[in-house]
N, C-alpha and C. Protein backbone atom coordinates (compact mmCIF):
# COMPACT_ATOMS: atom_id res chain seq x y z
N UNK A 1 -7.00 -12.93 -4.67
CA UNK A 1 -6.59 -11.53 -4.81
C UNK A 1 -5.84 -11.39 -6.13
N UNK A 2 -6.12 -10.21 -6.78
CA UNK A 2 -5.40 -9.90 -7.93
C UNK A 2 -4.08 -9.56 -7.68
N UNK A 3 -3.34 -9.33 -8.54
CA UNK A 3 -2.01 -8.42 -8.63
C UNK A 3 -1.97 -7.17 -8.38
N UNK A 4 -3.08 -6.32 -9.58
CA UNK A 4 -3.30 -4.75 -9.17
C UNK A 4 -3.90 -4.45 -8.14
N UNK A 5 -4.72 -5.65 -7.11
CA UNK A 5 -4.59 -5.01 -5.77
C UNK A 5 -3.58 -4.99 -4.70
N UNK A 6 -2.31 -5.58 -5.26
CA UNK A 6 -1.04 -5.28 -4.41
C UNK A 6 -0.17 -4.23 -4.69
N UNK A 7 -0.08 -4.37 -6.37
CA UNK A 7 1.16 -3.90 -6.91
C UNK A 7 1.05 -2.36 -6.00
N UNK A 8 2.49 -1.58 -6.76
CA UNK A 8 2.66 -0.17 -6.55
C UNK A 8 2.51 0.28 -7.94
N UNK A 9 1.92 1.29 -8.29
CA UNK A 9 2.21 2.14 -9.22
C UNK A 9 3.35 2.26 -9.57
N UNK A 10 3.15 2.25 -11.14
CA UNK A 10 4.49 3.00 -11.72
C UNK A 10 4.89 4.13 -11.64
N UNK A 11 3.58 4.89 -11.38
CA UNK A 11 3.47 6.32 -10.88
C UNK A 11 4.44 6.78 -9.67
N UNK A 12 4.69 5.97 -9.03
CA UNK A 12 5.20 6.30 -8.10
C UNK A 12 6.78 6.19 -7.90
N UNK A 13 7.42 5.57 -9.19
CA UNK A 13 9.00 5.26 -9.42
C UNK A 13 9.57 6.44 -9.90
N UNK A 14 10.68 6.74 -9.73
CA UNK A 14 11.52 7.28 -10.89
C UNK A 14 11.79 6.76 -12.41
N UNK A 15 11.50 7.70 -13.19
CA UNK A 15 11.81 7.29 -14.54
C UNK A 15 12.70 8.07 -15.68
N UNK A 16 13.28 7.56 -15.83
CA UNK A 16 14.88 7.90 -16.36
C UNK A 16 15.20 7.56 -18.17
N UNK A 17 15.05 8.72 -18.97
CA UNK A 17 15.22 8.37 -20.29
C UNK A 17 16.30 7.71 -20.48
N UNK A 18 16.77 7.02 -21.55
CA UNK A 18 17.78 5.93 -22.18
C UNK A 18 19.10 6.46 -22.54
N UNK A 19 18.89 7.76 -22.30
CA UNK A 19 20.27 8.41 -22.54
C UNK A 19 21.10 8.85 -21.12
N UNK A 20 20.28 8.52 -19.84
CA UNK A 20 21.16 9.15 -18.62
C UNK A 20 22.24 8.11 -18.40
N UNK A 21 23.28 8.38 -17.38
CA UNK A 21 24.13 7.90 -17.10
C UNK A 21 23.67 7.20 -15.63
N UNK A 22 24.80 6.26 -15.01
CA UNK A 22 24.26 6.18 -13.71
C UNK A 22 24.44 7.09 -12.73
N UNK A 23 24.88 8.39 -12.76
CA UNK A 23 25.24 9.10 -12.28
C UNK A 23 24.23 10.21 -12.22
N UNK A 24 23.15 10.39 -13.13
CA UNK A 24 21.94 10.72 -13.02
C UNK A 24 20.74 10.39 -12.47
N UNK A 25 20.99 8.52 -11.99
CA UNK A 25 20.27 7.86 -11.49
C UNK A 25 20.76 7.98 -10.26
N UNK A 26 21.62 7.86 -9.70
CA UNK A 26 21.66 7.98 -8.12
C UNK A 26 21.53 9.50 -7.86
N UNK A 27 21.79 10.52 -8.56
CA UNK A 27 21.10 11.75 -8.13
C UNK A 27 19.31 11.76 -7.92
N UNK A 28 18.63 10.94 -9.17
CA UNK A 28 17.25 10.97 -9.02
C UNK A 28 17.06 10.57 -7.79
N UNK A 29 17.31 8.92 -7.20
CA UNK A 29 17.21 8.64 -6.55
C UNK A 29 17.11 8.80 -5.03
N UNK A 30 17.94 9.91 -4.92
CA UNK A 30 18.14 10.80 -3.43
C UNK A 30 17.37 11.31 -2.96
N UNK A 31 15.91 11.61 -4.12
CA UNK A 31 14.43 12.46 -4.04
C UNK A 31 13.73 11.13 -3.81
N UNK A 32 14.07 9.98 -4.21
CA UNK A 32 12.44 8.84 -4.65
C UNK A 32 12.98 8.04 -3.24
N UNK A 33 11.34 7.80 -2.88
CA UNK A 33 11.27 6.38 -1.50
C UNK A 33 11.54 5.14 -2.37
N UNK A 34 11.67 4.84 -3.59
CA UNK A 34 12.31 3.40 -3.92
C UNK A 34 13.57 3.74 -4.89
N UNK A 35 14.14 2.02 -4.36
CA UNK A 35 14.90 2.14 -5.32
C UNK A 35 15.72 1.70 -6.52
N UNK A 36 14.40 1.88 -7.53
CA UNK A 36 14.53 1.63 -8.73
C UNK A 36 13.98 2.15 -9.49
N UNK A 37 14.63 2.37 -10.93
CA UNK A 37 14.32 3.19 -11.66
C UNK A 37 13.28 2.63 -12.85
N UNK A 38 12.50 2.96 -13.18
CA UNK A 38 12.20 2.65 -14.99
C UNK A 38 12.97 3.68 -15.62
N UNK A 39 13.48 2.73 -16.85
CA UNK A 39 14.20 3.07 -17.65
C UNK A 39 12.97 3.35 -19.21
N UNK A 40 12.69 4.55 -19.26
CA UNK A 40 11.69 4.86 -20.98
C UNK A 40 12.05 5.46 -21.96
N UNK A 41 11.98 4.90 -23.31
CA UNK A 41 12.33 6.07 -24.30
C UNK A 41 11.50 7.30 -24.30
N UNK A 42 11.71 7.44 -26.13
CA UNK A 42 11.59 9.58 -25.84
C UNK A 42 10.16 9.71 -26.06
N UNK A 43 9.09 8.28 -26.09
CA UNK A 43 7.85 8.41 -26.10
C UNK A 43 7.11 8.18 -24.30
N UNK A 44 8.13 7.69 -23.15
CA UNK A 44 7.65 7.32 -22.03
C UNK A 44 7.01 6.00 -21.80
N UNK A 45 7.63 5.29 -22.89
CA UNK A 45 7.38 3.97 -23.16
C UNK A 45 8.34 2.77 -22.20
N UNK A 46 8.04 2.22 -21.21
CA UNK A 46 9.15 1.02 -20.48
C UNK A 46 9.82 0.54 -21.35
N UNK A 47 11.15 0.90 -21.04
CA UNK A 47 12.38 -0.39 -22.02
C UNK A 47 12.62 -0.97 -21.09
N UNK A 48 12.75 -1.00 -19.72
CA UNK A 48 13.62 -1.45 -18.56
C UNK A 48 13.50 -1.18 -17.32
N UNK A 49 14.18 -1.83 -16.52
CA UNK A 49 14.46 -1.68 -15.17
C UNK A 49 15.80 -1.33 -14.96
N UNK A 50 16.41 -0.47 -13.59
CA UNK A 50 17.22 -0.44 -13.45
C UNK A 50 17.18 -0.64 -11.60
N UNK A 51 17.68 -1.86 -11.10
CA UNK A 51 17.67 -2.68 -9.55
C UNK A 51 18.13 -2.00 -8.93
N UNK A 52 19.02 -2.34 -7.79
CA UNK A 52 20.18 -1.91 -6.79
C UNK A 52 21.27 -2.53 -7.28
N UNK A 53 20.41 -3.75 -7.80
CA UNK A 53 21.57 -5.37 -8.15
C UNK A 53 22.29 -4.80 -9.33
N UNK A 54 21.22 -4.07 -10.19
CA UNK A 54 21.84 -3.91 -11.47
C UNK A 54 23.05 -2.68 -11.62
N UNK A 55 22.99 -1.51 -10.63
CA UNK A 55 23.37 -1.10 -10.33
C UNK A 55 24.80 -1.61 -9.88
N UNK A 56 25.23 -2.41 -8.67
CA UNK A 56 25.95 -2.89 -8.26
C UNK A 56 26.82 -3.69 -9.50
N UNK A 57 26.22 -4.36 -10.17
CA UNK A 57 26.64 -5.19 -10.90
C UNK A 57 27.44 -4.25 -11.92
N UNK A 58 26.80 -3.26 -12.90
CA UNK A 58 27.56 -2.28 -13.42
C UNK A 58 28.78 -1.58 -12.84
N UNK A 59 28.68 -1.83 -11.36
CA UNK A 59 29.92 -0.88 -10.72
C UNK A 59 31.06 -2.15 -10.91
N UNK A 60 31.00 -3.42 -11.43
CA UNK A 60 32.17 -4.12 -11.85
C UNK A 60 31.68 -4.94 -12.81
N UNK A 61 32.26 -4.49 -14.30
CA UNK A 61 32.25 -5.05 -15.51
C UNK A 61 32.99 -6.40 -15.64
N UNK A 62 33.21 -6.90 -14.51
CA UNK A 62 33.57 -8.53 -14.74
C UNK A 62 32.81 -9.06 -14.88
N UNK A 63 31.46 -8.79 -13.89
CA UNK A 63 30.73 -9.52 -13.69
C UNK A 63 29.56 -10.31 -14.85
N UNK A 64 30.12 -9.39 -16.12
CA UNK A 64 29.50 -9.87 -17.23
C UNK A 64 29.84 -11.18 -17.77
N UNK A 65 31.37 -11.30 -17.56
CA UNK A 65 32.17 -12.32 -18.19
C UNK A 65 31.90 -13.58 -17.58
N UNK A 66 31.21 -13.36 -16.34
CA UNK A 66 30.85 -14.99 -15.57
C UNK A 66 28.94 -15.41 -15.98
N UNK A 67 28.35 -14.14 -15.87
CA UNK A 67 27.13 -14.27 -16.05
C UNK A 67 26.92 -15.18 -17.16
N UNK A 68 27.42 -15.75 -18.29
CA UNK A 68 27.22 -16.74 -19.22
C UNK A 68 27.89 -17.69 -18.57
N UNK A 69 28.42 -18.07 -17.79
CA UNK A 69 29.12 -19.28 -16.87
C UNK A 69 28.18 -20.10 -16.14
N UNK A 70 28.12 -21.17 -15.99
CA UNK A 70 26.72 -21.89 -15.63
C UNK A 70 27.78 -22.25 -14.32
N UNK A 71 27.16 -21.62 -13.25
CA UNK A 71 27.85 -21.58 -11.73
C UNK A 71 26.51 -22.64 -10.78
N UNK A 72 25.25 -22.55 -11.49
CA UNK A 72 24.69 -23.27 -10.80
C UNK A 72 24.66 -24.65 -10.27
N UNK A 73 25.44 -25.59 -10.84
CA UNK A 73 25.88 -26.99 -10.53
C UNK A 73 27.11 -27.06 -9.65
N UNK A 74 27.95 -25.73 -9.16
CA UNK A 74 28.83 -25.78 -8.60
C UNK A 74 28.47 -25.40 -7.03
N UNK A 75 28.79 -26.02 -6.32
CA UNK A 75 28.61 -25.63 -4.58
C UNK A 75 29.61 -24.17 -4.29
N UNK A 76 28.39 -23.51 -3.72
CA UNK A 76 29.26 -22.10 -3.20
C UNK A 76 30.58 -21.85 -2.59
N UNK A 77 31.34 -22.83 -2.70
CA UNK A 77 32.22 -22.61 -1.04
C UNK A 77 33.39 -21.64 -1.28
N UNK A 78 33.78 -21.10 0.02
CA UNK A 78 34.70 -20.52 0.09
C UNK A 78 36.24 -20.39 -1.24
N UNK A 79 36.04 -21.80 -1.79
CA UNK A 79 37.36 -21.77 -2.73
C UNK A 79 36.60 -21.25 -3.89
N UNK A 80 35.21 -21.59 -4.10
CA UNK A 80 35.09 -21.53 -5.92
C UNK A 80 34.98 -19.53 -5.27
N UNK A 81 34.24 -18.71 -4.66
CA UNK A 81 34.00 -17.91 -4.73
C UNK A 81 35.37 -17.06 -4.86
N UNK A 82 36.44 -17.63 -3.98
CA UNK A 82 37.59 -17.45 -4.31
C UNK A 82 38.32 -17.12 -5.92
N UNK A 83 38.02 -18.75 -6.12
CA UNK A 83 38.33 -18.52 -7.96
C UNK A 83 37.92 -17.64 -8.61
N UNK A 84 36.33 -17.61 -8.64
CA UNK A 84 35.61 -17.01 -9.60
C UNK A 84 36.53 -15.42 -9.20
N UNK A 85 37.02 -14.97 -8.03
CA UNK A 85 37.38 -13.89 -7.94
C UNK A 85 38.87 -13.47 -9.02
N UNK A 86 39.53 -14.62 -8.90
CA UNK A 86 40.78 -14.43 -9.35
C UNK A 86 40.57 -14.83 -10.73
N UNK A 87 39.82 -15.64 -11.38
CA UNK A 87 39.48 -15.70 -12.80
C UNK A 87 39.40 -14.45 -13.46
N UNK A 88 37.82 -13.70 -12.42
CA UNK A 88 37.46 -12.73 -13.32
C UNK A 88 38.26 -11.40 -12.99
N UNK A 89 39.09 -11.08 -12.13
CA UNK A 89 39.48 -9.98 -11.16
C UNK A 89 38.55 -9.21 -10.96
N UNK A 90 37.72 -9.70 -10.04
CA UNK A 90 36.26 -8.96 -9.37
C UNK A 90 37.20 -8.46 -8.66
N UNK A 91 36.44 -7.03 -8.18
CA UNK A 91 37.09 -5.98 -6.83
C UNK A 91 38.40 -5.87 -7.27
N UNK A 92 38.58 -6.02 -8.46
CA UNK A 92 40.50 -5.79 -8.68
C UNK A 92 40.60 -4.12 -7.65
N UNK A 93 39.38 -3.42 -8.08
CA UNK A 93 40.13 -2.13 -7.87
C UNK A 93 39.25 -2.18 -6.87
N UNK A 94 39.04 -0.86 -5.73
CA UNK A 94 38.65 -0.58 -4.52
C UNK A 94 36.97 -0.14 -5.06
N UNK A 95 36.07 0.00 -4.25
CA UNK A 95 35.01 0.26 -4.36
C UNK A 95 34.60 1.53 -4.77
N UNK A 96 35.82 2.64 -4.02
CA UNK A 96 35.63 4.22 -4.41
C UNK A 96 36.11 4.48 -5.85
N UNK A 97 37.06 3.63 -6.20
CA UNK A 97 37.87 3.32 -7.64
C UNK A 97 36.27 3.24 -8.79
N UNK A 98 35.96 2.04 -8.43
CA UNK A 98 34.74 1.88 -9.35
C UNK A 98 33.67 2.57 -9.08
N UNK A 99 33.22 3.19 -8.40
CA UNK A 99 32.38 4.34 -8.09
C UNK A 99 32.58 5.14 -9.24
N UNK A 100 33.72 5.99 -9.04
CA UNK A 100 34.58 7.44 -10.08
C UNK A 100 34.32 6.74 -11.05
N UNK A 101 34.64 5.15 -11.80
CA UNK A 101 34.61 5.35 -13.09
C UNK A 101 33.21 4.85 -13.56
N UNK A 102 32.03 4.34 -12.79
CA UNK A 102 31.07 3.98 -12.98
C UNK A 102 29.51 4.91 -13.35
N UNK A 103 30.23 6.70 -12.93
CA UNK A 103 29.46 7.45 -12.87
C UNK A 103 28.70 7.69 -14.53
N UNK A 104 29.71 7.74 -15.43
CA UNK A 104 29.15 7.51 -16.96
C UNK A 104 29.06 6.88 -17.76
N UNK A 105 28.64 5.58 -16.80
CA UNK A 105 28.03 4.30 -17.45
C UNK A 105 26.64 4.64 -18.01
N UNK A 106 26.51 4.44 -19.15
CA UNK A 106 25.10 4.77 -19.46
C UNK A 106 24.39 3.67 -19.27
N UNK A 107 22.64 4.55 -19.13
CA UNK A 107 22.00 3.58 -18.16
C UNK A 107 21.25 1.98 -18.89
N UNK A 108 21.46 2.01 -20.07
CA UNK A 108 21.14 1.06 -21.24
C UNK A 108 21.93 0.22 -20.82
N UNK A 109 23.56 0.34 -20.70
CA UNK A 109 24.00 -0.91 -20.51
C UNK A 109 23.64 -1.41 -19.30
N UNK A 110 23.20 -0.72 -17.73
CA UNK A 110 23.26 -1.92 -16.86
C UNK A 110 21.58 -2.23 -16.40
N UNK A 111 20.45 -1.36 -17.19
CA UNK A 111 19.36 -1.88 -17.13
C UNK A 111 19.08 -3.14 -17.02
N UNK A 112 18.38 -3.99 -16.79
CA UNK A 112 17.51 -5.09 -17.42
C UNK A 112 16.23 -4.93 -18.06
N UNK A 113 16.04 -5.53 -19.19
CA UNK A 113 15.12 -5.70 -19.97
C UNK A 113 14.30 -6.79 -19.78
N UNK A 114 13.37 -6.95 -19.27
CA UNK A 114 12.69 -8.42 -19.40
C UNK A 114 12.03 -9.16 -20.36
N UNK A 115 12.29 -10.08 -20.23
CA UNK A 115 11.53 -11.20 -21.30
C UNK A 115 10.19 -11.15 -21.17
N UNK A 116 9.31 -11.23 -22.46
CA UNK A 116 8.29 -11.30 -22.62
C UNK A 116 7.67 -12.31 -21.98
N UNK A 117 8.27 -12.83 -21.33
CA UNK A 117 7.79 -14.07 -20.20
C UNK A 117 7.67 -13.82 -18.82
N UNK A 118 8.62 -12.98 -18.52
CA UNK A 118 8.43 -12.50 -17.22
C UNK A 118 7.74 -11.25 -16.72
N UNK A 119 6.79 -10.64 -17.75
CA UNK A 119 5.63 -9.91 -16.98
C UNK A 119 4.13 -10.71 -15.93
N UNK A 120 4.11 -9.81 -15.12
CA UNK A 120 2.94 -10.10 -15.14
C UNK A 120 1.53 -9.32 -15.21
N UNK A 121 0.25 -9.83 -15.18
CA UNK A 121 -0.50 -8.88 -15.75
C UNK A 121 -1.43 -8.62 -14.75
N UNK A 122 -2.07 -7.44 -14.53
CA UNK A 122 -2.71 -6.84 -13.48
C UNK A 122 -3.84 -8.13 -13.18
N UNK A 123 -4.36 -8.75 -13.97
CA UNK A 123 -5.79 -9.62 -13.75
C UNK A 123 -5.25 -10.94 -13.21
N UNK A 124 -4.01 -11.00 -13.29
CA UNK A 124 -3.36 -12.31 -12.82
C UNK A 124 -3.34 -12.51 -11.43
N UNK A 125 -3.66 -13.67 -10.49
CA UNK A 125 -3.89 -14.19 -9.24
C UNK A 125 -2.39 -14.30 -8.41
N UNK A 126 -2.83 -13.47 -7.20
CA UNK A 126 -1.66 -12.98 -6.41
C UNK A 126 -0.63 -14.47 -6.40
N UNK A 127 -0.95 -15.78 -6.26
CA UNK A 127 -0.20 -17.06 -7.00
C UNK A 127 0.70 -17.25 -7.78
N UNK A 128 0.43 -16.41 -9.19
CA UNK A 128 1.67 -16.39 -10.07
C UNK A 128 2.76 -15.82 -9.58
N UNK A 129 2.32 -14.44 -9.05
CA UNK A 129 3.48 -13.58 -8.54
C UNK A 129 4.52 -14.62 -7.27
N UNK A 130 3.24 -15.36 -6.78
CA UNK A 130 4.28 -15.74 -5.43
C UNK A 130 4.86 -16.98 -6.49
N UNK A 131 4.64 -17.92 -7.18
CA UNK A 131 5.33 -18.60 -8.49
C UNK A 131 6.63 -17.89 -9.26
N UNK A 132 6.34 -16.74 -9.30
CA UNK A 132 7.35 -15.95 -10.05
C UNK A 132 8.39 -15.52 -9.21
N UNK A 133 8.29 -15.25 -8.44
CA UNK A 133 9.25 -15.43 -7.19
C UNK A 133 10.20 -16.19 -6.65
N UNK A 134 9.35 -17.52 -6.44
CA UNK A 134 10.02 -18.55 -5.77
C UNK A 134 11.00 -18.99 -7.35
N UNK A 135 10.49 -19.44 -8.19
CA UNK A 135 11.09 -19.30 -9.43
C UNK A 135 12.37 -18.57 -9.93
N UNK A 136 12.63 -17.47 -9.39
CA UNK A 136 13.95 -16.71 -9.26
C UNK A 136 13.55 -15.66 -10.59
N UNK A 137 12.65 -14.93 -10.56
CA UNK A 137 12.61 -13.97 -11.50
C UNK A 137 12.94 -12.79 -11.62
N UNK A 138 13.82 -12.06 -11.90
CA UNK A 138 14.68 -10.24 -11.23
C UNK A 138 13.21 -10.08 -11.05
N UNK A 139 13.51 -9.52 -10.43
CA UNK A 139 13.22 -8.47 -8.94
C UNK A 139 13.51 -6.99 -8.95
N UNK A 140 12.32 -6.24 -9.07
CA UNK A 140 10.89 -6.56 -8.19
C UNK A 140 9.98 -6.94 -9.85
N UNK A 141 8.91 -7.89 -9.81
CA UNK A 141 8.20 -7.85 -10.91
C UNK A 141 7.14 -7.20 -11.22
N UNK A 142 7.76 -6.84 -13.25
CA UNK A 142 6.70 -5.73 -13.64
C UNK A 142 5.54 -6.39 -13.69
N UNK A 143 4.48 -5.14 -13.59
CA UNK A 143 3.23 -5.49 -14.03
C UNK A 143 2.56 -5.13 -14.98
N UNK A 144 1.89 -5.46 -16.22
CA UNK A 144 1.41 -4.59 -17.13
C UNK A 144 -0.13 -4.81 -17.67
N UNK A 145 -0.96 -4.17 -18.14
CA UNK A 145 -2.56 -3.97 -18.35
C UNK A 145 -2.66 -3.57 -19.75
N UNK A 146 -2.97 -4.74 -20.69
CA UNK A 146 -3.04 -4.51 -21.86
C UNK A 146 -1.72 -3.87 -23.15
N UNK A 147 -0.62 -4.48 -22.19
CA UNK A 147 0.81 -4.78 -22.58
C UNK A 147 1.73 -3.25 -22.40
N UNK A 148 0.72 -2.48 -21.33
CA UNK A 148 1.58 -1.35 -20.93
C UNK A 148 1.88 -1.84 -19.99
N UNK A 149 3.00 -0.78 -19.15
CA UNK A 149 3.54 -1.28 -17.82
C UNK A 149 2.79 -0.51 -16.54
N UNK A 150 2.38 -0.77 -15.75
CA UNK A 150 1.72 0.03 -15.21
C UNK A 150 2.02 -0.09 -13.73
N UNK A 151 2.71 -1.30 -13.40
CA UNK A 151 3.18 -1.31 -11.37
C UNK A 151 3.93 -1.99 -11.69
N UNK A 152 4.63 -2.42 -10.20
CA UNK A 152 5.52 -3.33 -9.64
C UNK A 152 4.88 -3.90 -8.56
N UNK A 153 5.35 -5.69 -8.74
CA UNK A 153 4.77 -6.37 -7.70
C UNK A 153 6.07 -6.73 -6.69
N UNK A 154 6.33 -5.81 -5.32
CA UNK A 154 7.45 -5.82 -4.39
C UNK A 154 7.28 -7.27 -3.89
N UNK A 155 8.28 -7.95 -3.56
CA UNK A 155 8.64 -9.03 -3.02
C UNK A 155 8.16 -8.25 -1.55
N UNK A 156 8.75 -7.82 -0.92
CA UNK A 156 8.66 -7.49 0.37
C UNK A 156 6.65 -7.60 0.60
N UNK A 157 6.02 -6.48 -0.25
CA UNK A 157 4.67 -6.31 -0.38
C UNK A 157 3.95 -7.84 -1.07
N UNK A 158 4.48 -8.21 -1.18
CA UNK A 158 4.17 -9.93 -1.74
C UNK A 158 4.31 -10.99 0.02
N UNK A 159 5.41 -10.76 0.54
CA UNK A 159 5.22 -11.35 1.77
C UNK A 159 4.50 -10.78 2.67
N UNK A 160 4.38 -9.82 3.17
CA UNK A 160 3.40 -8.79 3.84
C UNK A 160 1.88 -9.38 3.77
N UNK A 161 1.61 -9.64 2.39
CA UNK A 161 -0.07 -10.32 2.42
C UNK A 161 0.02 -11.79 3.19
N UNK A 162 1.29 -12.55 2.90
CA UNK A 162 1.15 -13.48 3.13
C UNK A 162 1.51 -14.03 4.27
N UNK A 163 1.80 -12.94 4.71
CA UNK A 163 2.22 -13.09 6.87
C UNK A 163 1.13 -12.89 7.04
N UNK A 164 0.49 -11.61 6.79
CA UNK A 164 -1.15 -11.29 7.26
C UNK A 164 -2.02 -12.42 6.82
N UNK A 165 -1.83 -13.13 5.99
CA UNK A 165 -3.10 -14.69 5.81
C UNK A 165 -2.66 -15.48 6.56
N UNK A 166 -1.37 -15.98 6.84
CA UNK A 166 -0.70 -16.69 7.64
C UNK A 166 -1.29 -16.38 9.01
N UNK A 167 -1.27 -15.28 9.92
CA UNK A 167 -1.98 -14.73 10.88
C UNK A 167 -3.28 -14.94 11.39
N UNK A 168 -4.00 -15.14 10.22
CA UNK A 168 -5.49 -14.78 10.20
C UNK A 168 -5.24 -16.33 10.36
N UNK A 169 -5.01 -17.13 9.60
CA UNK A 169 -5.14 -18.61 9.98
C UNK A 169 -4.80 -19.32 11.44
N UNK A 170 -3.65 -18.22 11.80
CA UNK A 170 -3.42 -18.98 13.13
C UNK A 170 -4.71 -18.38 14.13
N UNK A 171 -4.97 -16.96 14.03
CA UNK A 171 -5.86 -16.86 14.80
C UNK A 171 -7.38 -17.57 14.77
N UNK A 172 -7.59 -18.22 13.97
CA UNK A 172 -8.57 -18.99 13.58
C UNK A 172 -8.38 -20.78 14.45
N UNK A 173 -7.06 -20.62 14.75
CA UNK A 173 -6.99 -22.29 15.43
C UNK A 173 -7.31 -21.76 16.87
């Protein structure tokens, strides 16, 4: 199976020029069944994504200061998550706190941009995507057809095929 017979249309996202705030994006959002935005300039061209994660992550600007911190060799536990709190003063302020001041964050800074490595392309075998996945690649991944962007391949809609083959196999024993 291909990719473009899973993906979703791009057609079907919200898309948000480079000058809104996030505060324009959670208004779009209140109309759209997903939720994430493409982020396009003033030609309708993809610069970006904008997640839930990314979202979240913008609602506390610490979280920048660890993201160059190589946390992956360290075990999760209760104390480091601790630290990392009191290092960076994550949640210093209350959630409604960073809400109010998060509303005119513009949407450039908490987009993601992806690497020219992490597309994938409509003719590509539903495989990579589940590769790109397990791999840890943000989420959800673009798809593009002759280096436009044209869907998203949903994790959720990525397992969905693969419960239904999973199925078909058991019913086959």
């Amino acid at each position: 199976m291909k990719i473009k017979e899973l993906m979703t249309p791009v057609s079907e996202y919200t898309t948000l020029k480079m000058d809104a705030t996030l505060s324009d994006v959670v208004t779009a959002l209140a109309d759209s069944k997903h939720r994430d935005v493409f982020v396009v300039d003033e030609n309708g061209k993809c610069q970006g994504i904008l997640t839930m994660t990314d979202i979240m992550l913008a609602l506390e600007p610490n979280y920048k200061k660890i993201m160059g911190k190589d946390t992956a060799s360290d075990i999760l536990t209760n104390r480091l998550v601790g630290d990392l709190f009191a290092e960076y003063g994550l949640w210093g302020d209350t959630l409604a706190e960073l809400c109010k001041k998060s509303l005119d964050i513009n949407i450039q800074e908490a987009m993601y941009v992806p690497g020219e490595n992490e597309f994938l392309n409509e003719e590509d075998d539903l495989e990579q995507g589940v590769h790109r996945y397990i791999a840890g690649m943000h989420q959800p991944l673009i798809v593009r057809s002759n280096g436009t962007v044209t869907g998203v391949l949903r994790l959720a809609d990525l397992f969905e095929e693969i419960r239904n083959r999973m199925l078909t196999c058991t019913a086959e024993l």
